[in-house]
Protein backbone atom coordinates (compact mmCIF):
# COMPACT_ATOMS: atom_id res chain seq x y z
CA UNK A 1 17.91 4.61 -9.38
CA UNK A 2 18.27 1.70 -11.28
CA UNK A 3 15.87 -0.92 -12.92
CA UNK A 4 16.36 -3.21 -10.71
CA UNK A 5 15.58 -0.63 -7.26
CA UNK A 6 12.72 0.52 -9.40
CA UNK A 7 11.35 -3.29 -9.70
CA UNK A 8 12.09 -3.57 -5.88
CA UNK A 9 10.69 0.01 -5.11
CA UNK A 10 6.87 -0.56 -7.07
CA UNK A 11 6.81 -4.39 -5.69
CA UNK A 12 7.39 -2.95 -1.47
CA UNK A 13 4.26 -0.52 -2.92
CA UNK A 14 2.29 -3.28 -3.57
CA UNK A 15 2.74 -5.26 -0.32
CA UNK A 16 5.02 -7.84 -2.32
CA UNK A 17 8.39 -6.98 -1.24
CA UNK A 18 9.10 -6.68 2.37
CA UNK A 19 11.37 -4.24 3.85
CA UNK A 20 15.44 -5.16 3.41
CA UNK A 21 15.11 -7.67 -0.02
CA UNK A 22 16.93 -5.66 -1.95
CA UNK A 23 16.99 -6.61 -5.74
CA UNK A 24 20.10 -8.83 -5.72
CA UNK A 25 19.04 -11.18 -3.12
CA UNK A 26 15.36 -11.04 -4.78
CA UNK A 27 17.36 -12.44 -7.72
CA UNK A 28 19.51 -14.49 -6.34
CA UNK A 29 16.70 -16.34 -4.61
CA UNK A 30 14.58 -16.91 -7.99
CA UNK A 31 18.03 -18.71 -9.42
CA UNK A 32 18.52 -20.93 -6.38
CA UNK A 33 14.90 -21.95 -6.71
CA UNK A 34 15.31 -22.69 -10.33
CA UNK A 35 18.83 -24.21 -9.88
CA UNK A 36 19.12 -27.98 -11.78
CA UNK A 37 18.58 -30.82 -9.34
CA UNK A 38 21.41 -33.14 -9.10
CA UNK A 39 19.13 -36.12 -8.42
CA UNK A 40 15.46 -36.63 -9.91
CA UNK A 41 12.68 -36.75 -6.96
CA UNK A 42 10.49 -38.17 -9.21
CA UNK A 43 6.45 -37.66 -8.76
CA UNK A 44 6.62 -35.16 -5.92
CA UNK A 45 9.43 -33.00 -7.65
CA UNK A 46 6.16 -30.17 -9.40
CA UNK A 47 4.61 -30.11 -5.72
CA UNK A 48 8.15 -29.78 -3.78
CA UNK A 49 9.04 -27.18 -6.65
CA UNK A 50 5.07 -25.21 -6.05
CA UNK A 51 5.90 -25.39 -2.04
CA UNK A 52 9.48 -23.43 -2.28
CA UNK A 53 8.10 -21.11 -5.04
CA UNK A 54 5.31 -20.25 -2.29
CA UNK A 55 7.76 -20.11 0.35
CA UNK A 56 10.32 -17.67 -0.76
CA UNK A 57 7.47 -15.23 -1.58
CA UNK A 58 6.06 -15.78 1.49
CA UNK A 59 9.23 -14.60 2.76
CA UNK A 60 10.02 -11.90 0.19
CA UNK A 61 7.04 -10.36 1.72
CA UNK A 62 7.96 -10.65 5.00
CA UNK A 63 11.87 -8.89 4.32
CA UNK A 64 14.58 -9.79 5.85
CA UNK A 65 15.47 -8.23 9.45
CA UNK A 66 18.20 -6.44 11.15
CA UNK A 67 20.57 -8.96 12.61
């Protein structure tokens, strides 16, 4: 197993990581969360960026379902 199962593996132990994230789409969905803008959103741009960050982990710990 590599690092990046491991990571997965002890996070889905600690209720963090639901069942199907596995550690490339954990990863992928950090970088699209802390992808540049292309356009500044001025004073709400630290909340908007707080919401998504609480979003995706919401999600994370939800996992992604069986189509």
């Amino acid at each position: 197993m590599d690092n990046g199962a491991r990571f997965i593996e002890k996070a889905r132990a600690l209720g963090q990581v639901g069942p199907g994230v596995t550690h490339l789409e954990f990863t992928v969905g950090l970088l699209a969360l802390q992808r540049p803008r292309e356009v500044s959103l001025g004073e709400v741009e630290n909340e908007l960026d707080n919401a998504m960050i609480r979003i995706y982990l919401a999600g994370i710990r939800v996992g992604i379902k069986p189509d």
